[in-house]
Each structure stands twice: as C-alpha cells, then as structure tokens.
N, C-alpha and C. Protein backbone atom coordinates (compact mmCIF):
# COMPACT_ATOMS: atom_id res chain seq x y z
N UNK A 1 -6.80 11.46 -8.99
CA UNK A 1 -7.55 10.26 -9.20
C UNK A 1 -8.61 10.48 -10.27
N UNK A 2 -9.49 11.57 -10.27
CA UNK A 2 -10.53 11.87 -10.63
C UNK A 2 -9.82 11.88 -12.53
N UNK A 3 -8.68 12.73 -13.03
CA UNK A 3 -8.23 12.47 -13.82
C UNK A 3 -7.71 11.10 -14.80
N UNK A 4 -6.69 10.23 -13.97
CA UNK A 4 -6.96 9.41 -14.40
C UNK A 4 -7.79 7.76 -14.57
N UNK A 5 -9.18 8.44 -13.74
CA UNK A 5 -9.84 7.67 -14.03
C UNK A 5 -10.88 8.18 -15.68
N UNK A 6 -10.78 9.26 -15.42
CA UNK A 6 -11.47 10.01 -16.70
C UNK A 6 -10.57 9.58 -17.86
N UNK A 7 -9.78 9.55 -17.55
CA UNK A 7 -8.65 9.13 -19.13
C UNK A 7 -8.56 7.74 -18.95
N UNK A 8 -9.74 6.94 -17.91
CA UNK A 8 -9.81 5.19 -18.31
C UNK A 8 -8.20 4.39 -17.93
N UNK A 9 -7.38 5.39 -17.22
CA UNK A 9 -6.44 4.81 -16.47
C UNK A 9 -6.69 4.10 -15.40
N UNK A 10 -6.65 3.01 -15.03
CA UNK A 10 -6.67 1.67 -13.76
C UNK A 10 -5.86 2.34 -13.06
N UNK A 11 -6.75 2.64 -11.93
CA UNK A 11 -6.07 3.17 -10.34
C UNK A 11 -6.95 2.81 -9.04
N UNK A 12 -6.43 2.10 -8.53
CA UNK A 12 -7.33 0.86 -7.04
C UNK A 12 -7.68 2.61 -6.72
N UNK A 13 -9.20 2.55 -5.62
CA UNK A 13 -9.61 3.59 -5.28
C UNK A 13 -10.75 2.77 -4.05
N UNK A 14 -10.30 2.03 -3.26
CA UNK A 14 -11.42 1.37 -2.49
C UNK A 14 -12.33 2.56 -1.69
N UNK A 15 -11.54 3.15 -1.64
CA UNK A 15 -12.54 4.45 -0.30
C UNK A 15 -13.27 5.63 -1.41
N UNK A 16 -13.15 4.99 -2.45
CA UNK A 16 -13.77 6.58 -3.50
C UNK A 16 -13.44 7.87 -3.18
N UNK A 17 -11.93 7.97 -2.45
CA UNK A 17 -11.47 9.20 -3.12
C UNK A 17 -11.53 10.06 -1.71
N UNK A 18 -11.67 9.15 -0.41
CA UNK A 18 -11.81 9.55 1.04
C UNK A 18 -10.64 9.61 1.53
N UNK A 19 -9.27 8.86 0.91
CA UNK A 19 -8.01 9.53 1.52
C UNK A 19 -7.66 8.22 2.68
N UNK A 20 -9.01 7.45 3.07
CA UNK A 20 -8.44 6.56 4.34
C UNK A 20 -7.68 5.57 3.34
N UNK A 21 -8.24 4.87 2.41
CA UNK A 21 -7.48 3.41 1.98
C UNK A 21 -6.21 3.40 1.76
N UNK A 22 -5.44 4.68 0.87
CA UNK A 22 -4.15 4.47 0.28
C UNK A 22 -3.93 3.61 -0.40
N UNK A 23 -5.17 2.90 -1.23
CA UNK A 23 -4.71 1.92 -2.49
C UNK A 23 -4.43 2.91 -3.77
N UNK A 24 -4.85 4.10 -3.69
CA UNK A 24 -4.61 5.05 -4.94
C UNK A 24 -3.27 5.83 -4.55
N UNK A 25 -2.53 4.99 -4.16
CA UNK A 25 -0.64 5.74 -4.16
C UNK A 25 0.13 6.06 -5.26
N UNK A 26 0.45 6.84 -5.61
CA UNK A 26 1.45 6.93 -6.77
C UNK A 26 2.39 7.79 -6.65
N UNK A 27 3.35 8.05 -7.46
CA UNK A 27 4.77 8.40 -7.46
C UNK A 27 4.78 9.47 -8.37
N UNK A 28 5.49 10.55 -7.48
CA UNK A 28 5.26 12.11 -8.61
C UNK A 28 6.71 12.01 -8.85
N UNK A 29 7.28 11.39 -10.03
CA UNK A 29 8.07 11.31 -10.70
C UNK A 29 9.06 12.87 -11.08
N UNK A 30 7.64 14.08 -11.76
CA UNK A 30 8.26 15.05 -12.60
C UNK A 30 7.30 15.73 -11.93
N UNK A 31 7.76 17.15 -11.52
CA UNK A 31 6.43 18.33 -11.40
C UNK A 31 7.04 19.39 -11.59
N UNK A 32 7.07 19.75 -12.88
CA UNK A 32 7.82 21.12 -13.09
C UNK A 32 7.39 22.42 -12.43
N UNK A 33 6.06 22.35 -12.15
CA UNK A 33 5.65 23.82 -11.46
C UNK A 33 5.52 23.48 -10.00
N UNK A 34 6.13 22.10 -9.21
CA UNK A 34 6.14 22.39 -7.86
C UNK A 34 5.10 21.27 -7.48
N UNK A 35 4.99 20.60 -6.61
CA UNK A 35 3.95 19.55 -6.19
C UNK A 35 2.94 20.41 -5.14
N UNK A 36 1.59 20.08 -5.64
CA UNK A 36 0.97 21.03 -4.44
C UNK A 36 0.72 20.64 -3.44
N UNK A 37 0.63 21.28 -1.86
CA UNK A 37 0.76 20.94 -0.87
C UNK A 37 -0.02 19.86 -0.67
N UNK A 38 0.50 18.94 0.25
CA UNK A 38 -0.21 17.90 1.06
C UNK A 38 -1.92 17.98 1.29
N UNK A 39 -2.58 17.09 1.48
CA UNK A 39 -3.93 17.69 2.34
C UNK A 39 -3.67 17.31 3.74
N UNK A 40 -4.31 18.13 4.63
CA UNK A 40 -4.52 17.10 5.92
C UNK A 40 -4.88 15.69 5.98
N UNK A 41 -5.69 15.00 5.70
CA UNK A 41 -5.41 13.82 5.42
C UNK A 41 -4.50 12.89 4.53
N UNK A 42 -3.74 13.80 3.85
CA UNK A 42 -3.02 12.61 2.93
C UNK A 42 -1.55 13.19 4.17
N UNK A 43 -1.41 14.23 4.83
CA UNK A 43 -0.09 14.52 5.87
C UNK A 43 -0.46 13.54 6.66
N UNK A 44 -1.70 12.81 7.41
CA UNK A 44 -2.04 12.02 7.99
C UNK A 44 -1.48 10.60 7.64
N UNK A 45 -1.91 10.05 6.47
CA UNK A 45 -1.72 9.20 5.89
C UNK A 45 -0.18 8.77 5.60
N UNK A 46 0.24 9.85 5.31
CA UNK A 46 1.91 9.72 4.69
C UNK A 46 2.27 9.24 6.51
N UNK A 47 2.24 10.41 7.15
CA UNK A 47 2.82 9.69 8.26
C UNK A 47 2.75 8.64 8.72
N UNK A 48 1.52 8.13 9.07
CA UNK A 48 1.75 6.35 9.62
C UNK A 48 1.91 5.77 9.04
N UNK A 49 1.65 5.87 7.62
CA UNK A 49 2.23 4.60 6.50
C UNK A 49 3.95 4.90 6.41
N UNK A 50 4.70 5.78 6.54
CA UNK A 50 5.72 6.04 6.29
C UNK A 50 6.49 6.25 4.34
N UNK A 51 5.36 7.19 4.02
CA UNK A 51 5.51 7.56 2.62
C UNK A 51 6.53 7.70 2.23
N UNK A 52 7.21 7.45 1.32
CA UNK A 52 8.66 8.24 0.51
C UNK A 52 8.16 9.85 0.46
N UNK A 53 9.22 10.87 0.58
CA UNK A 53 8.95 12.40 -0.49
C UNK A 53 7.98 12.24 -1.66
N UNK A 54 8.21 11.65 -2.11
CA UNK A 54 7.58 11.99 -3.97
C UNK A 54 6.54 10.78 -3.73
N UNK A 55 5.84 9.98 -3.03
CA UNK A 55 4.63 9.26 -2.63
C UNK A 55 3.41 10.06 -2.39
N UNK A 56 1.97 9.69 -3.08
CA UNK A 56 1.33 10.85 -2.75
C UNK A 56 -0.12 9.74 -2.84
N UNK A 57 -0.98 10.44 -2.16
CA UNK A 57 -2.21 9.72 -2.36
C UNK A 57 -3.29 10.51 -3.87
N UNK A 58 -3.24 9.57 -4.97
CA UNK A 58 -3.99 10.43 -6.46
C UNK A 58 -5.21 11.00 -5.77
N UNK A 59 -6.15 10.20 -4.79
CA UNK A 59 -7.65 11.44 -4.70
C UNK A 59 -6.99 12.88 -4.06
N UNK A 60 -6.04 12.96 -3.61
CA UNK A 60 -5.43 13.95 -2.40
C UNK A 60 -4.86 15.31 -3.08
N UNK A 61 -4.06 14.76 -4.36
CA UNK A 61 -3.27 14.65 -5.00
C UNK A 61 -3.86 15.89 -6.44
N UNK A 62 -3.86 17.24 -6.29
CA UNK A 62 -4.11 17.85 -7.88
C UNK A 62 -3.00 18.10 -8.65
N UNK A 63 -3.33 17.66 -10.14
CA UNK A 63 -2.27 17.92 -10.92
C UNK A 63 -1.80 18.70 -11.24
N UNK A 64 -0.70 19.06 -11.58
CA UNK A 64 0.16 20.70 -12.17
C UNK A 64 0.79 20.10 -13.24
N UNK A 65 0.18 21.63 -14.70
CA UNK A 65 1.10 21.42 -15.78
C UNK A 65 1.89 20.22 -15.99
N UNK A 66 2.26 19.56 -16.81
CA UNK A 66 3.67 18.74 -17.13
C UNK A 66 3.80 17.76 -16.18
N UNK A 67 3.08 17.50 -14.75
CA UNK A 67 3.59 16.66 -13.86
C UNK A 67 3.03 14.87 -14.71
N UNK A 68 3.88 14.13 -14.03
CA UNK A 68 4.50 12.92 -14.33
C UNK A 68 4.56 12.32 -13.14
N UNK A 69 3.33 10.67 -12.95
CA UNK A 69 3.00 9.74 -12.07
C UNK A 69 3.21 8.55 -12.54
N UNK A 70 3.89 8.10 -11.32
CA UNK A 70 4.20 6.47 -12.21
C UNK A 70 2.94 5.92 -10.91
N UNK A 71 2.05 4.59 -11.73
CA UNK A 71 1.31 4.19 -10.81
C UNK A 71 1.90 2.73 -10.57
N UNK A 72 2.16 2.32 -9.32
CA UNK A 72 2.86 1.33 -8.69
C UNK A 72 1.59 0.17 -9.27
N UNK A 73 2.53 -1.38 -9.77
CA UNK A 73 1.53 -2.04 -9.86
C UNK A 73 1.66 -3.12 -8.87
C-alpha cells in the first residue's frame, strides 16, 4: 500500500493500513521471487472473506523484485 500510494497510485485504504477494511485488495498477478507470507491478519481476513490464492490485502502485502498487481476497480 505504502508503495503505491508513494508512486500517487489510487488504492481505497479506509482503515489506514490496519488490515480490518479489505478495500486495499489486489491481485498478485506475477511474483517471480515467491509471494511473501500472509500476515496474521490478512490469513484472518482471506478466510472469512473467502479470498482467491493470488488475492492479497496491499497494507499486508510487501513487495518482491518484479512482482505485478492488478488493482481491482
């Protein structure tokens, strides 16, 4: 999140980055070096919302090398 808000990318963030809202969802498209693990709250989150695999919460969410997010509009 913190990224692409710094690069002035539009990404909903109602909870500032607390993991409860899940308006900052996005889609890890590409992660060549591996997606990094879950947090406890975004394993929280995925579960009752019923996340896809490659669904991730951006505050939750650190980037690796080369990875590739599509942000749902």
């Amino acid at each position: 999140m913190d990224v692409a808000l710094g690069n002035k990318i539009d990404l909903n963030h109602s909870c500032g980055g607390m993991g409860s809202c899940t308006t900052c969802r996005v889609f890890v498209v590409k992660a060549p070096q591996g997606e990094p693990p879950k947090t406890a709250v975004e394993k929280e989150q995925v579960k009752e919302r019923n996340f896809k695999e490659n669904e991730r919460l951006a505050c939750q969410l650190r980037p690796t090398p080369g990875m590739v997010i599509w942000i749902p509009t």
